[in-house]
N, C-alpha and C. Protein backbone atom coordinates (compact mmCIF):
# COMPACT_ATOMS: atom_id res chain seq x y z
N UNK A 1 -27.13 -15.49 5.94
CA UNK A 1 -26.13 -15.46 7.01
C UNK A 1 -25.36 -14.14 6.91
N UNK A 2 -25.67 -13.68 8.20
CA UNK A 2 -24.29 -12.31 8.36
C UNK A 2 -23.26 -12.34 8.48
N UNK A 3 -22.24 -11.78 7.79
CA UNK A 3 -20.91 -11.63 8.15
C UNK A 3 -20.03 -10.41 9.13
N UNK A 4 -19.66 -10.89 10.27
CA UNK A 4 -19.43 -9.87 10.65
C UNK A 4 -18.29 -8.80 9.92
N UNK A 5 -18.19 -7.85 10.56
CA UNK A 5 -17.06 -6.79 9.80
C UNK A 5 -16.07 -7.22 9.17
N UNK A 6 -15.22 -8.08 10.31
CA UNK A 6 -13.83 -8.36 10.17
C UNK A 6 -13.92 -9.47 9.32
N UNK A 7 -14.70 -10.78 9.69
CA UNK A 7 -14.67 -11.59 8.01
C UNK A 7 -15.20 -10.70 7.00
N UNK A 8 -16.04 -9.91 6.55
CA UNK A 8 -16.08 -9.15 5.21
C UNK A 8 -14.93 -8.61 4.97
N UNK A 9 -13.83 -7.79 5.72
CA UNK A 9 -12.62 -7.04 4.98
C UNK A 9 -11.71 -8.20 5.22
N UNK A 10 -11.66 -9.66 5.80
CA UNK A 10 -10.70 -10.51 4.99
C UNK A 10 -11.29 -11.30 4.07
N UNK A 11 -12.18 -11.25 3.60
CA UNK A 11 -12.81 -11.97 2.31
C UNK A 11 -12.82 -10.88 1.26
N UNK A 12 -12.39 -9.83 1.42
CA UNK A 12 -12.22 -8.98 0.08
C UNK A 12 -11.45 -9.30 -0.60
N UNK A 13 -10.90 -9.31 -2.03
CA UNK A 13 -9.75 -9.75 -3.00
C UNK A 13 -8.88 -8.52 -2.32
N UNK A 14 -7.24 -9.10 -2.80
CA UNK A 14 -6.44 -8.42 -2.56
C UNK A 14 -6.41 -6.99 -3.87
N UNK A 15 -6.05 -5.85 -3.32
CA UNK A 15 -6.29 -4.64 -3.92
C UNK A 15 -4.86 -5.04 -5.54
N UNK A 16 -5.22 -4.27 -6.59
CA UNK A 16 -4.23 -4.86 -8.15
C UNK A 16 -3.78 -3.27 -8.42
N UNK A 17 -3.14 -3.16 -8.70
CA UNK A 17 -2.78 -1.89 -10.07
C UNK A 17 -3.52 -2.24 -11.24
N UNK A 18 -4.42 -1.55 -11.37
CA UNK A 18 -5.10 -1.20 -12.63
C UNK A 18 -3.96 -1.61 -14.31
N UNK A 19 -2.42 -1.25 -13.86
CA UNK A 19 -1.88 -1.12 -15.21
C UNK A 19 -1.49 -2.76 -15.36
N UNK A 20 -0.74 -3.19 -14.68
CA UNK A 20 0.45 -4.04 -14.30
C UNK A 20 -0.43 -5.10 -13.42
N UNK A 21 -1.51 -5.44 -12.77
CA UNK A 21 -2.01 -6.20 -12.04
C UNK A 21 -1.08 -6.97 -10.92
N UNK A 22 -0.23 -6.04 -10.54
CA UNK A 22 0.32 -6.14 -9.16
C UNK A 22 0.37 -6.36 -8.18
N UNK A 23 -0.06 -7.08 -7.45
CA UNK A 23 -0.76 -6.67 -6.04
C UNK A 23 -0.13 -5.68 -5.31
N UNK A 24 -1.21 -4.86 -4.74
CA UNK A 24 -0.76 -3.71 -4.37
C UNK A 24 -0.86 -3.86 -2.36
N UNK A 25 0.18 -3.22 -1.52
CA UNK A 25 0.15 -2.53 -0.51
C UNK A 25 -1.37 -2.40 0.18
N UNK A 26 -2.83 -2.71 0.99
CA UNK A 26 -3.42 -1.74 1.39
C UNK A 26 -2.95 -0.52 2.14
N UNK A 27 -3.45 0.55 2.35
CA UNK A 27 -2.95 1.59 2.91
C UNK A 27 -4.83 2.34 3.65
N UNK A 28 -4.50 2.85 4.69
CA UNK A 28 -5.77 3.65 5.10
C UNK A 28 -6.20 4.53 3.98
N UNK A 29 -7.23 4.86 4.00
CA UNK A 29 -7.72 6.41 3.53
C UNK A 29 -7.10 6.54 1.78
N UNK A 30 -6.82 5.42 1.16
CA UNK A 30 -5.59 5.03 -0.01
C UNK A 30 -6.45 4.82 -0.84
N UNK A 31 -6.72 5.61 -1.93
CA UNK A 31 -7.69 5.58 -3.14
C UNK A 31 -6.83 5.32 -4.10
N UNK A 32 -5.60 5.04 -4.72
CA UNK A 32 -5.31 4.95 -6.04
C UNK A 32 -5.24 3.35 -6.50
N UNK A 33 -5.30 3.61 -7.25
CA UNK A 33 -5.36 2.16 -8.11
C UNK A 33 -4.44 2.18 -9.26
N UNK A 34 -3.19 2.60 -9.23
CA UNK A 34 -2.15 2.44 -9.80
C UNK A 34 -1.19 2.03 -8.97
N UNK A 35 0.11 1.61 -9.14
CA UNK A 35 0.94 0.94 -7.95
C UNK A 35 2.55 2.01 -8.48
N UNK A 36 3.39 2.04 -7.26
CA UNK A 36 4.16 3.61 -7.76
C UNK A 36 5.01 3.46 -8.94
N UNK A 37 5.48 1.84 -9.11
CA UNK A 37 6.03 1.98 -10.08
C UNK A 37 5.68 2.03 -11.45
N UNK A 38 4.24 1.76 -11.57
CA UNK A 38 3.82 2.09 -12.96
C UNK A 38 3.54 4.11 -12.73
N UNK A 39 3.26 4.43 -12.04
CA UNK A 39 2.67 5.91 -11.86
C UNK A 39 4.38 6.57 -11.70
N UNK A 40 5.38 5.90 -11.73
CA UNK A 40 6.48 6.74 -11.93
C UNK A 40 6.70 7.51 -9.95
N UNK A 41 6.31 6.90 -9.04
CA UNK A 41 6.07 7.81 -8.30
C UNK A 41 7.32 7.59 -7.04
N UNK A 42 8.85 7.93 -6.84
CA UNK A 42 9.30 7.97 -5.50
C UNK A 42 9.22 8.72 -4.44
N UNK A 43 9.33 7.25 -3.44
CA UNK A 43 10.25 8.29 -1.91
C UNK A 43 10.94 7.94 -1.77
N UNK A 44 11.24 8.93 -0.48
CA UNK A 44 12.52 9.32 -0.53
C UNK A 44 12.27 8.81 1.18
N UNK A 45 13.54 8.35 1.82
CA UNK A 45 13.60 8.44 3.08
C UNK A 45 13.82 9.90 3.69
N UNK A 46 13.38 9.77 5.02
CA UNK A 46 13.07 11.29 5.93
C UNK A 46 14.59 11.45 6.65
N UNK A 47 15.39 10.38 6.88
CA UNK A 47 16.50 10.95 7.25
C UNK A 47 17.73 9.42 6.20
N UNK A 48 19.05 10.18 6.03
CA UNK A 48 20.02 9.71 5.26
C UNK A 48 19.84 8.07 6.03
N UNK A 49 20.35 7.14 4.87
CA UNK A 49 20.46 5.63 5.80
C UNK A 49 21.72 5.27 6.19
N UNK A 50 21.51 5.24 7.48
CA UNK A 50 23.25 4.73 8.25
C UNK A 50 23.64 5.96 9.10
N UNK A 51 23.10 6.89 9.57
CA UNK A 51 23.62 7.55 9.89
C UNK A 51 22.54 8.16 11.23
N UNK A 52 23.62 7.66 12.26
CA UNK A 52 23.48 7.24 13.84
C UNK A 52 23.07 8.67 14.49
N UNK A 53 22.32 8.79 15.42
CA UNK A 53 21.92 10.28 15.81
C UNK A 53 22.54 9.90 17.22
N UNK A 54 22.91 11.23 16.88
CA UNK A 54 24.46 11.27 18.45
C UNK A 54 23.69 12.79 18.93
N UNK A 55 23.60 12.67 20.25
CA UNK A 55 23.18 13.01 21.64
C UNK A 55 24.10 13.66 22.44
């Protein structure tokens, strides 16, 4: 029996951190297999929080 596409990528296990077995985020095009807080890794927001853009 075939599966189409979309049941094969929801029958995949959910993606882990390699360190910490985390469940991790999917993300497109997203190869790592560490999760940020074991890899030490922040962001940062693109603009300050709370603060209203006036026109």
């Amino acid at each position: 029996m075939k599966l189409t596409m979309t049941e094969f990528f929801h029958k995949l296990p959910p993606k882990v951190c390699t360190t910490c077995n985390h469940e991790m985020e999917e993300m497109a095009d997203c190869y790592v297999t560490v999760c940020n807080a074991c890899s030490g890794t922040v962001y940062y927001p693109l603009s300050p929080i709370g603060k209203a853009i006036q026109h």
